[in-house]
Structure formats: structure tokens, C-alpha cells
Protein backbone atom coordinates (compact mmCIF):
# COMPACT_ATOMS: atom_id res chain seq x y z
CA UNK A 1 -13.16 52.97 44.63
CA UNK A 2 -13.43 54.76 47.59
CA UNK A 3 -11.51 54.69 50.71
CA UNK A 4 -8.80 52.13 49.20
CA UNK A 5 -10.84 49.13 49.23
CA UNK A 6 -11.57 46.81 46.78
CA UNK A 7 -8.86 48.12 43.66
CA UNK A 8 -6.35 45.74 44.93
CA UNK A 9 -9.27 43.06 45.52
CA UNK A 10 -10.68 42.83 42.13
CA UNK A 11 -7.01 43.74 40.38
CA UNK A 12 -5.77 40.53 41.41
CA UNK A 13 -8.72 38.74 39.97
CA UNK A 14 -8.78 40.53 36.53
CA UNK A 15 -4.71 40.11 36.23
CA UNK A 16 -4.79 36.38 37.20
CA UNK A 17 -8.43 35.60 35.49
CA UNK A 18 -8.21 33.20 32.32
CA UNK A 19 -8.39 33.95 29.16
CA UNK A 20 -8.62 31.72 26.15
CA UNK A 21 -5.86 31.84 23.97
CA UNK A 22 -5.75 34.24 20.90
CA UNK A 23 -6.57 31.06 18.34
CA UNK A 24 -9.53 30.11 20.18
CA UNK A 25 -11.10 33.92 20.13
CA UNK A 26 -14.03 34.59 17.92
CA UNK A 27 -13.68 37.76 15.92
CA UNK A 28 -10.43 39.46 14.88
CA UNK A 29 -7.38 39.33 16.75
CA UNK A 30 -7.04 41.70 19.76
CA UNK A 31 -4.04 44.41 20.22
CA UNK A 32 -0.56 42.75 20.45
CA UNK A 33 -0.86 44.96 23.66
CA UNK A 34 -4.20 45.47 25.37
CA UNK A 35 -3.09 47.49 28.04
CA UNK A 36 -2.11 50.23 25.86
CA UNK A 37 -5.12 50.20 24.05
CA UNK A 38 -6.70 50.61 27.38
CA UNK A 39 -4.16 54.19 28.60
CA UNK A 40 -5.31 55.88 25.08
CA UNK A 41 -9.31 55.12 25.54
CA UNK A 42 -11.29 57.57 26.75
CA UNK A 43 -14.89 57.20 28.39
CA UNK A 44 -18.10 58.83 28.16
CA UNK A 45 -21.75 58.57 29.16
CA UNK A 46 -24.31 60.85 26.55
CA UNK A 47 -26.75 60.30 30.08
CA UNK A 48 -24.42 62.33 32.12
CA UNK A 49 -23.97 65.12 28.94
CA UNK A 50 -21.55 66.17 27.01
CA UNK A 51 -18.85 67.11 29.86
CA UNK A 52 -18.90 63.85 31.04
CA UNK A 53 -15.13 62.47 29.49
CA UNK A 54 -12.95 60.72 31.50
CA UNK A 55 -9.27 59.09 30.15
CA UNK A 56 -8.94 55.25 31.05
CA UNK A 57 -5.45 54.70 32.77
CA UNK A 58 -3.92 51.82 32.99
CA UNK A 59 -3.97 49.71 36.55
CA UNK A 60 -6.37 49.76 39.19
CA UNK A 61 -4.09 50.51 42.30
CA UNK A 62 -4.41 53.44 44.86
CA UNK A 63 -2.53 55.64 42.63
CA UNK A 64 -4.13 55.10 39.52
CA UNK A 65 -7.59 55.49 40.66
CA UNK A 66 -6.83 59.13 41.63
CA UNK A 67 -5.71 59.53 38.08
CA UNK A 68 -9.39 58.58 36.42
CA UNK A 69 -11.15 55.51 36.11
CA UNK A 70 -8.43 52.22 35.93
CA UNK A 71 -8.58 49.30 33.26
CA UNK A 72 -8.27 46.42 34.99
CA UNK A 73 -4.55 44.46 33.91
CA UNK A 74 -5.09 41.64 31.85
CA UNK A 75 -9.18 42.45 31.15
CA UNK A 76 -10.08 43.16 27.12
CA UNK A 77 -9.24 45.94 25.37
CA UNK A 78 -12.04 48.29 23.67
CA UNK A 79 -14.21 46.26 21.61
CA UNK A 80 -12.17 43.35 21.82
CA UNK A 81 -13.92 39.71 22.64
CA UNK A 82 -14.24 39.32 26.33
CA UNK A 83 -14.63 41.70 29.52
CA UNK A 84 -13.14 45.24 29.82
CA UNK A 85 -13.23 45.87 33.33
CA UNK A 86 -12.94 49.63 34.33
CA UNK A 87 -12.74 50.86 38.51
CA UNK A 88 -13.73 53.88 39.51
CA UNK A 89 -14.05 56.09 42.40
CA UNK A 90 -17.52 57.60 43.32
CA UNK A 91 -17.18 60.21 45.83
CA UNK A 92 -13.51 61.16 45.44
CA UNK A 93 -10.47 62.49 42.93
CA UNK A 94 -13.38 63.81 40.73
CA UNK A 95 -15.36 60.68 41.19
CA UNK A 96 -16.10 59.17 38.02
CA UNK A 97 -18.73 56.97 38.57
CA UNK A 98 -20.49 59.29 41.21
CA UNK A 99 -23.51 58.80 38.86
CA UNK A 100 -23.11 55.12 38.12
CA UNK A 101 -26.18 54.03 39.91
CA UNK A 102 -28.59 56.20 37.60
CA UNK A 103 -27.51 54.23 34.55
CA UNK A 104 -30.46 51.99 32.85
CA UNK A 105 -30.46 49.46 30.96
CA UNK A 106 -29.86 50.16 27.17
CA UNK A 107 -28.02 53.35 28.41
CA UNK A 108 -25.04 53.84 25.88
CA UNK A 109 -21.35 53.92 27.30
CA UNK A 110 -19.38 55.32 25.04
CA UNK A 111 -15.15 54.25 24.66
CA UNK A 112 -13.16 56.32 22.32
CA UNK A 113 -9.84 55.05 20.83
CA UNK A 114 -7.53 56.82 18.08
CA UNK A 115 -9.34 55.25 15.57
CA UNK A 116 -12.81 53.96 16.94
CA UNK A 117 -16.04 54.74 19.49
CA UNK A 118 -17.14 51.35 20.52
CA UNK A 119 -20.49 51.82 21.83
CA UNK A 120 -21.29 49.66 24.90
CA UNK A 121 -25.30 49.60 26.13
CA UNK A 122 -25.96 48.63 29.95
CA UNK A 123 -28.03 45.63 30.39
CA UNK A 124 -28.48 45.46 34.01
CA UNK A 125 -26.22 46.05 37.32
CA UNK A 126 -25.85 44.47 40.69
CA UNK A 127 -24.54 45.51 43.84
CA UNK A 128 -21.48 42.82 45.13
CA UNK A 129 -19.42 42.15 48.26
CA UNK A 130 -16.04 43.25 47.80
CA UNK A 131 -15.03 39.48 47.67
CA UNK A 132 -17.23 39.12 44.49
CA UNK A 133 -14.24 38.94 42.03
CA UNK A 134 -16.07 36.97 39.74
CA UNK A 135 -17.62 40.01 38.08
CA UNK A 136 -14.48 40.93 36.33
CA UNK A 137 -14.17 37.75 34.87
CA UNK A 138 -13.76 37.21 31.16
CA UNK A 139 -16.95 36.05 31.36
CA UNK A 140 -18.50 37.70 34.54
CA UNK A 141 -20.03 35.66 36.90
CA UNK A 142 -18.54 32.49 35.28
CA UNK A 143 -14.62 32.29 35.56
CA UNK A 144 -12.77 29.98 33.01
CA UNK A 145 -15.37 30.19 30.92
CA UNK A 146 -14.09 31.53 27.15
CA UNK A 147 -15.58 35.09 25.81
CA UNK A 148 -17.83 34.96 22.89
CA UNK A 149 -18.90 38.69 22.96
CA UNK A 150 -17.52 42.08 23.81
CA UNK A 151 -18.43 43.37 27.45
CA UNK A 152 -17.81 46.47 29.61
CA UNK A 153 -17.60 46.12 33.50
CA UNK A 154 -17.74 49.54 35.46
CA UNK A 155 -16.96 48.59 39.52
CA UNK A 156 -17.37 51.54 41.96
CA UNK A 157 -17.83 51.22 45.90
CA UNK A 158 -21.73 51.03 47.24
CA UNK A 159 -22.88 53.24 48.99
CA UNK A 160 -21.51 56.64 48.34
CA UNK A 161 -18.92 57.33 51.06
CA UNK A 162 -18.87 53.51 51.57
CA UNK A 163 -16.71 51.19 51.11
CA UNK A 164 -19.22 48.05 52.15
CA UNK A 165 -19.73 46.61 48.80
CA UNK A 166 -19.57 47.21 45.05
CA UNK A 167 -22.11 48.93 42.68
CA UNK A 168 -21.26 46.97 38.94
CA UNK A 169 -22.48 47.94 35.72
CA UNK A 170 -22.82 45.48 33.06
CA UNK A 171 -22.46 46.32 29.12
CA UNK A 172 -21.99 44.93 25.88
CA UNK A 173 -20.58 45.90 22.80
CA UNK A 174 -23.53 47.36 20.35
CA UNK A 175 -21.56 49.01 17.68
CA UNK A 176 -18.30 49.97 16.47
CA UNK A 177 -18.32 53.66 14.77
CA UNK A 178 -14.89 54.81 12.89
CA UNK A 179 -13.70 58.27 14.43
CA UNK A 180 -13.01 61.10 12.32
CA UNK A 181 -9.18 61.86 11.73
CA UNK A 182 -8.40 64.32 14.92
CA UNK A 183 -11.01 62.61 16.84
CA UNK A 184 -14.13 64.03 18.84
């Protein structure tokens, strides 16, 4: 996010946002640790060709955000029942989601792990006031309300150069394809 608003915002939200309690998940059990399952993933976008790649860090304050696009604490892992909620800068430290606004819907988003691509596909996005904290919910736009699918949650500022309000991209999880050993 540009021009240091908004990070710290919607961090808060995602690190302090409910989530229901491994026993009450549908599907297999997360990652004793989803927060390092989020520093090895890597992102793509086949729309924005095959140089688009961009590692996930961990945290979405000032400092990681000018590392590469920032899982937000305490938001799902890859593939993992509930919301993964990635920030991203558009216009600066390589901007990420510069191109965010030219994704459709059914446009794949691609997140790579050691031993899985979980495909995401974009059914719609919005643009938010910075305030709007519900959209990195577990269940965005509905906090305390338990998971039942896998999502993906790209936030970015709106306009370009802006720092006015929030450009959000909403995905769920379509597939699940094992990687090769050594990766892509």
C-alpha cells in the first residue's frame, strides 16, 4: 500500500479477526504454523505473464511491504479453509499489484508452496475506505462468521499514487495441483 496507509489499518483487523477453532474447520487441518506457510508461498498471475512472481512475506507493516506483497498475521494459509489476505503496494518498491485493477473475474491467481500450486480464480472486486477492515475477515464482509471455503484477499491502495481508499480482489480456491520435486 502506498504512501504508508492502510498496512497498519487492515493488519490489526486480520491479527485480531476470529477464527473458529481448528475442531470446528471443515477440511483437513491447517499448518501447525500458518505464518510460515505464508514466508515460503510465492504468487503469480498467468494474466500478467510469465515474469509476473512475487514471494509472500510475512507481516503487513511499512517494512515488509517494501519487501513484496505481505500475508496478513493471523489470515489462512495457502489453500487452507478461510481468508488469505495478501497487501500490496501499487505504485512503489516494484509495486506488485500495479495491475490489480485489470484482473476479471475467473482470472486465475496462482500460490506456490514447496509442495503445492493452489489455484485461486477472482470472482469480483470492490474498491473500500481504508476503514473497511471487514474485507480481511475470515469471512470477508462478515466478521465472526466461521470459514467454510478457501479464499484469497489481494488489498492495494485506490487510485494509483493514492492513498484514498482500497482496490480488493476477491478469490477462491479452484484447485489444488501437486508441484514437481524442485518446483516451477
Amino acid at each position: 500500500m502506498d504512501r504508508d496507509a492502510g498496512p497498519r489499518t487492515l493488519g490489526r483487523a486480520a491479527a485480531t479477526a476470529r477464527t473458529p477453532s481448528p475442531s470446528r474447520r471443515p477440511g483437513p487441518p491447517g499448518p501447525p504454523n500458518p505464518s510460515r506457510a505464508a514466508r515460503s508461498a510465492r504468487i503469480r498471475v498467468p494474466a500478467f505473464g510469465p515474469s509476473y512472481r512475487y514471494t509472500v512475506v510475512e507481516g503487513v507493516g511499512v517494512a515488509d511491504l517494501r519487501k513484496g506483497p505481505g500475508h496478513y498475521p493471523g489470515s489462512a494459509g495457502p489453500g487452507k479453509v478461510g481468508n488469505m489476505a495478501i497487501a500490496g503496494h501499487r505504485t512503489t518498491y516494484g509495486g506488485p499489484f500495479e495491475r490489480n485493477g485489470e484482473l476479471e473475474r475467473g482470472d486465475e491467481i496462482l500460490v506456490d508452496t514447496a509442495t503445492t500450486t493452489y489455484v485461486y480464480t477472482v470472482t469480483k472486486h470492490i474498491v473500500v475506505r481504508p476503514s473497511r477492515t471487514d474485507v480481511v475477515a475470515p469471512v470477508p464482509g462478515k466478521p465472526g462468521a466461521a470459514p467454510r471455503k478457501a479464499m484469497l484477499t489481494l488489498t492495494t491502495c485506490h487510485p494509483k499514487f493514492s492513498a484514498a481508499y482500497r482496490l480488493v480482489v476477491f478469490a477462491e480456491l479452484a484447485d489444488r495441483d501437486p508441484r514437481p520435486a524442485g518446483g516451477r
